[in-house]
N, C-alpha and C. Protein backbone atom coordinates (compact mmCIF):
# COMPACT_ATOMS: atom_id res chain seq x y z
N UNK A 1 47.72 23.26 -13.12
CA UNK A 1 46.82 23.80 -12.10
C UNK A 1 45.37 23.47 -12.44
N UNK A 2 44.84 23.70 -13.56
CA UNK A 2 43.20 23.53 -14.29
C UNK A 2 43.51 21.71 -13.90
N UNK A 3 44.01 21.25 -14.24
CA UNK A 3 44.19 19.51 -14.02
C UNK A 3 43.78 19.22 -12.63
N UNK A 4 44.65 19.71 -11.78
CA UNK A 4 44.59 19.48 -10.52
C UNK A 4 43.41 20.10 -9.78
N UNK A 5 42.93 21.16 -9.97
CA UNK A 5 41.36 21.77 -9.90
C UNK A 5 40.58 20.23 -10.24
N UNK A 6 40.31 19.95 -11.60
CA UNK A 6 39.50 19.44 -12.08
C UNK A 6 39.31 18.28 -11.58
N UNK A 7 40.63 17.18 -10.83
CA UNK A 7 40.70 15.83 -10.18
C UNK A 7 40.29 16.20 -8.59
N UNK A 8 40.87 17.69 -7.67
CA UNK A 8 39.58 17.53 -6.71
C UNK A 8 38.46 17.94 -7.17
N UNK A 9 37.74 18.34 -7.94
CA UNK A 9 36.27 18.50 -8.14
C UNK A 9 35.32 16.85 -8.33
N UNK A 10 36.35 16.35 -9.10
CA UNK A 10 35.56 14.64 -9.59
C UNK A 10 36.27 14.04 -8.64
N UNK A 11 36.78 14.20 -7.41
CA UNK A 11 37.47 13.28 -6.16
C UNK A 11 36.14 14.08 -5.45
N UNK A 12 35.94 14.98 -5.42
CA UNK A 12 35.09 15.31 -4.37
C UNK A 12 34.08 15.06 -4.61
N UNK A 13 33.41 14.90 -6.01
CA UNK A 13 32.22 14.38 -6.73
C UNK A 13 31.72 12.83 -6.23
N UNK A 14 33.04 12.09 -6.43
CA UNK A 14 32.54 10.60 -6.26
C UNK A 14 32.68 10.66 -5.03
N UNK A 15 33.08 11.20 -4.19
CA UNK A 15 33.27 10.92 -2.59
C UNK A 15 31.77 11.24 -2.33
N UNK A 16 31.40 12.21 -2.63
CA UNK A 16 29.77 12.54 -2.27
C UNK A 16 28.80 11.72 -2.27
N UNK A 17 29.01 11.31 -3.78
CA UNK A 17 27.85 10.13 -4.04
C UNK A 17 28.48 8.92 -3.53
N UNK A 18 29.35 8.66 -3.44
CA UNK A 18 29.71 7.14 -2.80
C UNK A 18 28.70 7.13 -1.44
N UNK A 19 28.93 8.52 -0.33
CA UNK A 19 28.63 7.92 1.04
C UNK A 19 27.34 8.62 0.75
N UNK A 20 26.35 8.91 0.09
CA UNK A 20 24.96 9.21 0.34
C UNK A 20 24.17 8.17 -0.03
N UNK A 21 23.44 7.77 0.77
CA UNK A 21 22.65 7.00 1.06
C UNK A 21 21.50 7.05 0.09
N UNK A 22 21.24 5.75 -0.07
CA UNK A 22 20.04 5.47 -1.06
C UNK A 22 19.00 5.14 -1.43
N UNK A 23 17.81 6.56 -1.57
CA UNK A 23 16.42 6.23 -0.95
C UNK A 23 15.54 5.34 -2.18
N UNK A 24 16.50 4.35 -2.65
CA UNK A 24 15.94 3.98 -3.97
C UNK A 24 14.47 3.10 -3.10
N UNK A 25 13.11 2.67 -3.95
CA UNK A 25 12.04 2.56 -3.65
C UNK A 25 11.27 1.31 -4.27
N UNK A 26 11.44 -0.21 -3.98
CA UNK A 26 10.54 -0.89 -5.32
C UNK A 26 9.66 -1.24 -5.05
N UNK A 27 9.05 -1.36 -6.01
CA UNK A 27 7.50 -1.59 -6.29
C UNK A 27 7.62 -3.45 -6.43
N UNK A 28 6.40 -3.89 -6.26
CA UNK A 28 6.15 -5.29 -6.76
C UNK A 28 4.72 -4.73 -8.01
N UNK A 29 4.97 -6.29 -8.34
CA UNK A 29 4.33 -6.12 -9.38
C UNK A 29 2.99 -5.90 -9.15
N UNK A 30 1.93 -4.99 -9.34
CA UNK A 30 1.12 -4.80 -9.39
C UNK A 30 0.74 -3.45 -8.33
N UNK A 31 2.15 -3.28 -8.08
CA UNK A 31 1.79 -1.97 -7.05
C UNK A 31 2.33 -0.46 -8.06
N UNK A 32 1.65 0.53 -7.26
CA UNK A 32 1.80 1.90 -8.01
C UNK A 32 2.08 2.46 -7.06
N UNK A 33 2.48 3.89 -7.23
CA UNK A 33 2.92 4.86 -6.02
C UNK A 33 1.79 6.50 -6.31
N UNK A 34 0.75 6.25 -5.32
CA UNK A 34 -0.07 7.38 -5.77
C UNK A 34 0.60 8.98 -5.21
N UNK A 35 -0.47 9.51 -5.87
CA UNK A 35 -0.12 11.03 -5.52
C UNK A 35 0.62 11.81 -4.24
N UNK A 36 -0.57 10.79 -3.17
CA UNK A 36 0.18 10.98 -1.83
C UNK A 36 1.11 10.17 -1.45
N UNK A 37 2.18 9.61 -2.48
CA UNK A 37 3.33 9.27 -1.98
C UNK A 37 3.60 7.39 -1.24
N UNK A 38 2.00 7.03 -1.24
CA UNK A 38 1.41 5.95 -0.60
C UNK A 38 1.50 5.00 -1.38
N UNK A 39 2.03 3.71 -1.39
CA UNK A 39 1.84 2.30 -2.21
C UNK A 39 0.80 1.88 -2.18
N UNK A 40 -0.03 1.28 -3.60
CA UNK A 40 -1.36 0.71 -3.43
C UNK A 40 -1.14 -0.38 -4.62
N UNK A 41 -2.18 -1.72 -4.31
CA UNK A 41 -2.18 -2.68 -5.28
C UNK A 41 -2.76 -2.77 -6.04
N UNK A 42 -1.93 -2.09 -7.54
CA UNK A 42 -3.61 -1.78 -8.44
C UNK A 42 -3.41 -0.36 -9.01
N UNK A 43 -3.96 0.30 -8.21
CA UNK A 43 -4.62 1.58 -8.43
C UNK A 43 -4.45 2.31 -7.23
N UNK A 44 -4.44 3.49 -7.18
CA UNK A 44 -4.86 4.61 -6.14
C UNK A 44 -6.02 4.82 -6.39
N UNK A 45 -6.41 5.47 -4.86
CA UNK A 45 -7.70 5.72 -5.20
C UNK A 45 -8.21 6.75 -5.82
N UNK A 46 -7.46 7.59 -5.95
CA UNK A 46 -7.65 8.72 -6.68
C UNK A 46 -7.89 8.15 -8.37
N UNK A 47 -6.97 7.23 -8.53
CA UNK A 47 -7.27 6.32 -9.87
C UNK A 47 -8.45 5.84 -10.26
N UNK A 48 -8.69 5.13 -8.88
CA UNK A 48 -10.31 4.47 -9.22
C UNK A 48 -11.22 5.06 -9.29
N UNK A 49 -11.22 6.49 -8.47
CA UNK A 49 -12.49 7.58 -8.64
C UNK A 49 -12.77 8.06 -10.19
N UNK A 50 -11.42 8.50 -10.71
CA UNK A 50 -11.67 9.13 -11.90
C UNK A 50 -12.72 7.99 -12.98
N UNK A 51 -11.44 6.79 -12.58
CA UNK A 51 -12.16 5.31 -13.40
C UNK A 51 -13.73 5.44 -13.25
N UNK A 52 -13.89 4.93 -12.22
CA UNK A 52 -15.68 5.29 -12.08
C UNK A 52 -16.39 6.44 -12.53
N UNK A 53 -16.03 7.90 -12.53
CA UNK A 53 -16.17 8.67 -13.46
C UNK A 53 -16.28 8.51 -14.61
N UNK A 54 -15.30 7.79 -15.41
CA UNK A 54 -15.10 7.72 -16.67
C UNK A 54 -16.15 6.65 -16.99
N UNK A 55 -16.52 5.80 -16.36
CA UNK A 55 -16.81 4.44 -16.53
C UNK A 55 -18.80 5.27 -16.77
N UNK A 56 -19.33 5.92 -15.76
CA UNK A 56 -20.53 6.43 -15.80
C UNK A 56 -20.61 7.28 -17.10
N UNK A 57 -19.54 8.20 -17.32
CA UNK A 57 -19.50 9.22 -18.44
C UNK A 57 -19.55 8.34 -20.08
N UNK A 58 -18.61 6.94 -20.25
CA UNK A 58 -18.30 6.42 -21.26
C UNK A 58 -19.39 5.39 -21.33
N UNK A 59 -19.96 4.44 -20.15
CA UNK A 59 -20.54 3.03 -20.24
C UNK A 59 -20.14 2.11 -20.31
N UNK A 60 -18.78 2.56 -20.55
CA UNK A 60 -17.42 1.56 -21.02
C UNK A 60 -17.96 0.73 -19.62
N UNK A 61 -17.29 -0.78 -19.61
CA UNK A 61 -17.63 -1.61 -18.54
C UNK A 61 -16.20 -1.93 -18.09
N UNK A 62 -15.01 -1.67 -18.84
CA UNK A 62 -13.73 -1.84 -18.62
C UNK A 62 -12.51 -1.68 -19.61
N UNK A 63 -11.58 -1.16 -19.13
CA UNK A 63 -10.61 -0.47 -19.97
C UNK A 63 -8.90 -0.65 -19.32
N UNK A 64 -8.00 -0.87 -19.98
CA UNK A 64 -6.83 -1.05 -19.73
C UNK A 64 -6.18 0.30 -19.74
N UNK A 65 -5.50 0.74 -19.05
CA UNK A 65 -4.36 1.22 -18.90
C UNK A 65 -2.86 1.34 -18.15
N UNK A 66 -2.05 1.49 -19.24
CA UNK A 66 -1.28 0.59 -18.77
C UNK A 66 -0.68 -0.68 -18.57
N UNK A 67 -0.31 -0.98 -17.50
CA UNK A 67 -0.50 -1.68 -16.94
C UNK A 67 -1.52 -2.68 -15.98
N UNK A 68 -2.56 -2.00 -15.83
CA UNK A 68 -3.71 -2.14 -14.86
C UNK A 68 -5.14 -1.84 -16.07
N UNK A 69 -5.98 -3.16 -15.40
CA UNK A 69 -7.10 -3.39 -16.38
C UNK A 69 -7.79 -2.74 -15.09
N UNK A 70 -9.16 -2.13 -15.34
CA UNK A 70 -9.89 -1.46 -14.80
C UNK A 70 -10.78 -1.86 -14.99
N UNK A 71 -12.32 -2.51 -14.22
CA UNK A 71 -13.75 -3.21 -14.70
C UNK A 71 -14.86 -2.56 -13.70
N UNK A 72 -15.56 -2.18 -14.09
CA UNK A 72 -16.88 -1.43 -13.57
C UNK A 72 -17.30 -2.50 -12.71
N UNK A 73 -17.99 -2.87 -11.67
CA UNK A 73 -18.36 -3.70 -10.57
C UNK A 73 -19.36 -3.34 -10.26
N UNK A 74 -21.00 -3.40 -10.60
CA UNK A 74 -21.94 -2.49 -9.80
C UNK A 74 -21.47 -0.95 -9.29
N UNK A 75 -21.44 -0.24 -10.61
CA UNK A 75 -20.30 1.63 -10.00
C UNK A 75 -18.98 1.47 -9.20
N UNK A 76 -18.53 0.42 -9.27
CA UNK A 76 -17.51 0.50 -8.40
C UNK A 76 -16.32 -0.23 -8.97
N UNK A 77 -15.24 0.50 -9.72
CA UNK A 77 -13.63 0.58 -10.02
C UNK A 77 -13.14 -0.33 -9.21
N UNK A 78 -12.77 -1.43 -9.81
CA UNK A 78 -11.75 -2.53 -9.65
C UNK A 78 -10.83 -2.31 -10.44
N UNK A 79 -9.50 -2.65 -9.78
CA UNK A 79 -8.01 -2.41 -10.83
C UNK A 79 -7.43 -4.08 -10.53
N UNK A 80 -7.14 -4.59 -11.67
CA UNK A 80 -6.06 -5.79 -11.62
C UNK A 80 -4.71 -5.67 -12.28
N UNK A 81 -3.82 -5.87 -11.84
CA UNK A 81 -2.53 -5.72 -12.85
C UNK A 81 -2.82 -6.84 -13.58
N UNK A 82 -2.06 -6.14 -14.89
CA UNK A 82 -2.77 -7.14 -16.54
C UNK A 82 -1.59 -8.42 -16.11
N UNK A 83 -0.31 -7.99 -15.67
CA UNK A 83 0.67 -8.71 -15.49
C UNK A 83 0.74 -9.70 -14.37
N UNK A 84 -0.11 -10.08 -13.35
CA UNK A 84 -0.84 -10.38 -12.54
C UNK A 84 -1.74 -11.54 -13.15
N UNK A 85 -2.72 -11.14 -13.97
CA UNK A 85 -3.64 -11.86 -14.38
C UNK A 85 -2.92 -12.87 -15.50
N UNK A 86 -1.51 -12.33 -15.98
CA UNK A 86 -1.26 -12.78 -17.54
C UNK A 86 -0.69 -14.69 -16.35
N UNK A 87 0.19 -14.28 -15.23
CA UNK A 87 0.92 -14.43 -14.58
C UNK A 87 0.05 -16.19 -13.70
N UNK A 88 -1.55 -16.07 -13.97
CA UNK A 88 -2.52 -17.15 -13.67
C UNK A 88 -2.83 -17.87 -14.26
N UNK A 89 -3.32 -19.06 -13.85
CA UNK A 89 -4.24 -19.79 -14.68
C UNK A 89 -5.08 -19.93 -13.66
N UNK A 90 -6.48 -20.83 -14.90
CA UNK A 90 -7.64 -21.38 -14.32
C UNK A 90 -8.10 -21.02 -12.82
N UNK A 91 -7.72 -22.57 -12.04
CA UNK A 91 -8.55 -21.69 -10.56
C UNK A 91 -7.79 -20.67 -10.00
N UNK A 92 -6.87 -20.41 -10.02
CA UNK A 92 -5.64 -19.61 -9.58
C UNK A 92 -6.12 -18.26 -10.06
N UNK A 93 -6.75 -18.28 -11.11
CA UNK A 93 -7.03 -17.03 -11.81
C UNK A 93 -8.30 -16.80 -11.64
N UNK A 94 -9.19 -17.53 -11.31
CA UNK A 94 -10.75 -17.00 -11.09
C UNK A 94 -10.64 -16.81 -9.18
N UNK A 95 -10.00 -17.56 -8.89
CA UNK A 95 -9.72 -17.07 -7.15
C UNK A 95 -9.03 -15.24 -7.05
N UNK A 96 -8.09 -15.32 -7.99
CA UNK A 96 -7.35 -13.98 -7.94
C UNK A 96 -8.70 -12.70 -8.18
N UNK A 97 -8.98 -13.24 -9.58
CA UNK A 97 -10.11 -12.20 -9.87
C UNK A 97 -11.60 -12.11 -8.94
N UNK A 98 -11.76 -13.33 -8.44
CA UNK A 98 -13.44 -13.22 -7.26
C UNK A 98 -12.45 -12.24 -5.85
N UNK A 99 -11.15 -12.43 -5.54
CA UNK A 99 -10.52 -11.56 -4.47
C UNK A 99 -10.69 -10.03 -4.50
N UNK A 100 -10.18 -9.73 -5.65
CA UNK A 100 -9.88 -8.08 -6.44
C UNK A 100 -11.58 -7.64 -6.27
N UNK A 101 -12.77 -8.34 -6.47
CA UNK A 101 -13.72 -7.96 -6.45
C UNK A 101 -14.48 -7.40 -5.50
N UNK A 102 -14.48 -9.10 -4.93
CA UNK A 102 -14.57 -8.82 -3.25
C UNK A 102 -14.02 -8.00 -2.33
N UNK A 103 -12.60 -7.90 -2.38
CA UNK A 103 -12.35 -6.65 -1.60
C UNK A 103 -12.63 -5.31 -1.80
N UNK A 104 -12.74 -5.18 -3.15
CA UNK A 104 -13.17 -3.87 -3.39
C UNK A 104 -14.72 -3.41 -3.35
N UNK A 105 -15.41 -4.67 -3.42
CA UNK A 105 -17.02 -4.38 -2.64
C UNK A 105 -17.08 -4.30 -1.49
N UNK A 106 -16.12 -4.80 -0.64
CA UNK A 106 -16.10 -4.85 1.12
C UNK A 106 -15.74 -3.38 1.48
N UNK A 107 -14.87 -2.80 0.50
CA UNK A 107 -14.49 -1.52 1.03
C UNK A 107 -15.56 -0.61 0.76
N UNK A 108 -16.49 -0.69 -0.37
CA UNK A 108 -17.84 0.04 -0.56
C UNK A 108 -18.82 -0.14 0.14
N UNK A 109 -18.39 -1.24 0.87
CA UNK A 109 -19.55 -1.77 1.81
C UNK A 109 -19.31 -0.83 3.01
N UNK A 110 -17.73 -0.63 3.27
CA UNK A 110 -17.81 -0.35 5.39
C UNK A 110 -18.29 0.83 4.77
N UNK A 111 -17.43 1.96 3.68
CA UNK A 111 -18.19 3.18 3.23
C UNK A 111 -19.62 3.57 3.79
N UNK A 112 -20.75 2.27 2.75
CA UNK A 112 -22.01 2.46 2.76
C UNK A 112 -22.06 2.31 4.33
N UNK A 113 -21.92 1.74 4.78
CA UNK A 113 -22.60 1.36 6.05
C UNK A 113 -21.89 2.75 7.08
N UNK A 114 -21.20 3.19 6.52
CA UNK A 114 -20.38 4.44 7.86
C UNK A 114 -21.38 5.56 7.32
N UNK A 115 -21.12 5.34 6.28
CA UNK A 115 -22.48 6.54 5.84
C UNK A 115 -23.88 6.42 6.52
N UNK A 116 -24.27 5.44 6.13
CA UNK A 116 -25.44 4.84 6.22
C UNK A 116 -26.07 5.15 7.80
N UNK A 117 -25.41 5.14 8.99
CA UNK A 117 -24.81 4.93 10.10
C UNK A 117 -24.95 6.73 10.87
N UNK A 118 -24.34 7.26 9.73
CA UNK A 118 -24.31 8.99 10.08
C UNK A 118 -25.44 9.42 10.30
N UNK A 119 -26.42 8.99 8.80
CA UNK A 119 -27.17 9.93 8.58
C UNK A 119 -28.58 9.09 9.14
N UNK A 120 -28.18 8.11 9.55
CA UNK A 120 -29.68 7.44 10.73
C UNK A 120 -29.02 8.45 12.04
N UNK A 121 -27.79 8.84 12.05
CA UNK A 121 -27.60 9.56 13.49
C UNK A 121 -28.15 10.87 13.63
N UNK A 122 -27.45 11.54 12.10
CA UNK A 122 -28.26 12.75 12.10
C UNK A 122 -30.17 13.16 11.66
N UNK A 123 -30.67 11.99 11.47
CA UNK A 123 -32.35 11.40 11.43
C UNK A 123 -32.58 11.31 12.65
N UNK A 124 -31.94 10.65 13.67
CA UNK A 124 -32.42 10.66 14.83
C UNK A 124 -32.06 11.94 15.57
N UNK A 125 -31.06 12.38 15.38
CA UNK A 125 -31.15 14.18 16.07
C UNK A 125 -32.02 15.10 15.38
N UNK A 126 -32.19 14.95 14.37
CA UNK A 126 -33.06 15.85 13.32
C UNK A 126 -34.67 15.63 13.96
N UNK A 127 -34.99 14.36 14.44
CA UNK A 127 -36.54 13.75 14.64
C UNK A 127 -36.77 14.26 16.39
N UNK A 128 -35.34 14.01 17.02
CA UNK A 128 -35.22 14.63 18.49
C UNK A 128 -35.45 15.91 18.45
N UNK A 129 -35.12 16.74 17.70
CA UNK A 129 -35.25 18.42 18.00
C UNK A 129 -36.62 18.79 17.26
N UNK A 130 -37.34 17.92 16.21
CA UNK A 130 -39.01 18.29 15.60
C UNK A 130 -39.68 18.08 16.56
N UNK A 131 -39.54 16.97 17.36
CA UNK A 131 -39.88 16.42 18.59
C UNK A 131 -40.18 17.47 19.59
N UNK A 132 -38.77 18.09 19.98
CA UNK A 132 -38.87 19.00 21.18
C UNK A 132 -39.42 20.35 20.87
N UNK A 133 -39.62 20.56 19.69
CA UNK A 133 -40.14 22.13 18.99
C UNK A 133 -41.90 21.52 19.15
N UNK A 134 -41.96 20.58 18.49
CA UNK A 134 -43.57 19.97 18.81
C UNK A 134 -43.76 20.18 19.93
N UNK A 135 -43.11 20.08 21.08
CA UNK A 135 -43.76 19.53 22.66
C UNK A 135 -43.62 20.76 22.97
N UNK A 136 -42.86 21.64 22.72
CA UNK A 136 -42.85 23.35 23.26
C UNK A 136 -44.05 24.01 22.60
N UNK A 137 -44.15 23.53 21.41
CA UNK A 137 -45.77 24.30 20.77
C UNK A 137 -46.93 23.90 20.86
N UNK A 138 -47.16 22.87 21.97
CA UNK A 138 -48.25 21.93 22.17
C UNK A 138 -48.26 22.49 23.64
N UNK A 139 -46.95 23.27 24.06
CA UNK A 139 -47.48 23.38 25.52
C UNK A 139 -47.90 25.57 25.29
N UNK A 140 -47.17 25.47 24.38
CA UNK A 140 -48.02 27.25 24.22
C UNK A 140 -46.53 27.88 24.27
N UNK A 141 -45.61 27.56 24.42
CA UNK A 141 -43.93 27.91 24.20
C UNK A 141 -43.10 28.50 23.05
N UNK A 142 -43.85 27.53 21.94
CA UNK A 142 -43.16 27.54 20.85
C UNK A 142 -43.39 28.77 20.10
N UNK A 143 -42.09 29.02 19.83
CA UNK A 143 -41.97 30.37 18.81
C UNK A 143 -42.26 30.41 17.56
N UNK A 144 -43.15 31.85 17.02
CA UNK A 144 -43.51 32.12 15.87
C UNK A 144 -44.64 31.31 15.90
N UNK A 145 -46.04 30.77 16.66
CA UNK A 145 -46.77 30.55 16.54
C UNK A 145 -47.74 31.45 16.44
N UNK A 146 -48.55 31.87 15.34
CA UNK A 146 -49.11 33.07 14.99
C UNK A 146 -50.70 32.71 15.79
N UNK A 147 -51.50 33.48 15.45
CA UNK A 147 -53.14 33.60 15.89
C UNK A 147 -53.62 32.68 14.73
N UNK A 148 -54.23 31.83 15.20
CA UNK A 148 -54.98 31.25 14.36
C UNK A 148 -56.45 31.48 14.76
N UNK A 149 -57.35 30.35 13.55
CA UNK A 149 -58.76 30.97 13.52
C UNK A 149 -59.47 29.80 14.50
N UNK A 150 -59.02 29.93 16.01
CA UNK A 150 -59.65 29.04 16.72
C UNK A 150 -61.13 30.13 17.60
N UNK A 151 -61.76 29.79 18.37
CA UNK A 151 -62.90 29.97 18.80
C UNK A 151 -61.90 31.00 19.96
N UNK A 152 -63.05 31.91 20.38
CA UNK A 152 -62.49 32.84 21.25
C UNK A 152 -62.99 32.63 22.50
């Protein structure tokens, strides 16, 4: 009886795992799987922030881990897989590395410029409403204008 228990438990065992499906996941080389679950080439960005952190805190100009070499760029965290780079030569390898750079300055770039972009928007609403508080206190409107020491 314990026998026959025990052969449906491991009949019912492999039957299970036979028909479940398999969310297996691969990576290529040079990819990681960040926090949020997201594939990136390199690094996450959550990776590269800290990197740049570390990079301002240490001076360090670049540091391996891992798998992935990390190089300061004007403040800005570039990741190359070491296995990637081992994987080049010559022009093959200075094309790979001017790419990794470049894109990762292009992405600091739309940044700067979305930023950049905001806060001329909120300069120009900020200069629109000094504007309209000026023209209300120039016409005798404007609030909290006290007595001053003009001629009576």
């Amino acid at each position: 009886m314990k026998n026959r228990c025990k052969l449906v438990v491991v009949a019912a065992t492999a039957l299970f795992l036979s028909n479940g499906q398999s969310n297996a996941l691969t990576l290529k080389t040079g990819e990681v799987l960040g926090s949020d679950g997201k594939v990136y080439s390199g690094a996450s960005p959550e990776q590269l922030s800290k990197m740049e952190e570390s990079f301002k805190d240490s001076g360090k100009k670049a540091q391996v881990i891992g798998d992935i070499l990390f190089v300061d760029v004007l403040g800005k965290a570039v990741s190359m897989s070491v296995r990637e780079l081992q994987s080049k030569k010559d022009v093959d390898l200075d094309k790979f590395i001017d790419t990794r750079i470049e894109g990762a300055l292009a992405k600091g770039a739309v940044k700067d410029k979305a930023k950049d972009a905001a806060k001329d928007k909120a300069k120009d609403a900020a200069k629109g409403k000094a504007k309209d508080a000026a023209r209300d206190a120039a016409k005798g409107g404007g609030k909290g204008g006290g007595k001053g020491g003009g001629k009576p």
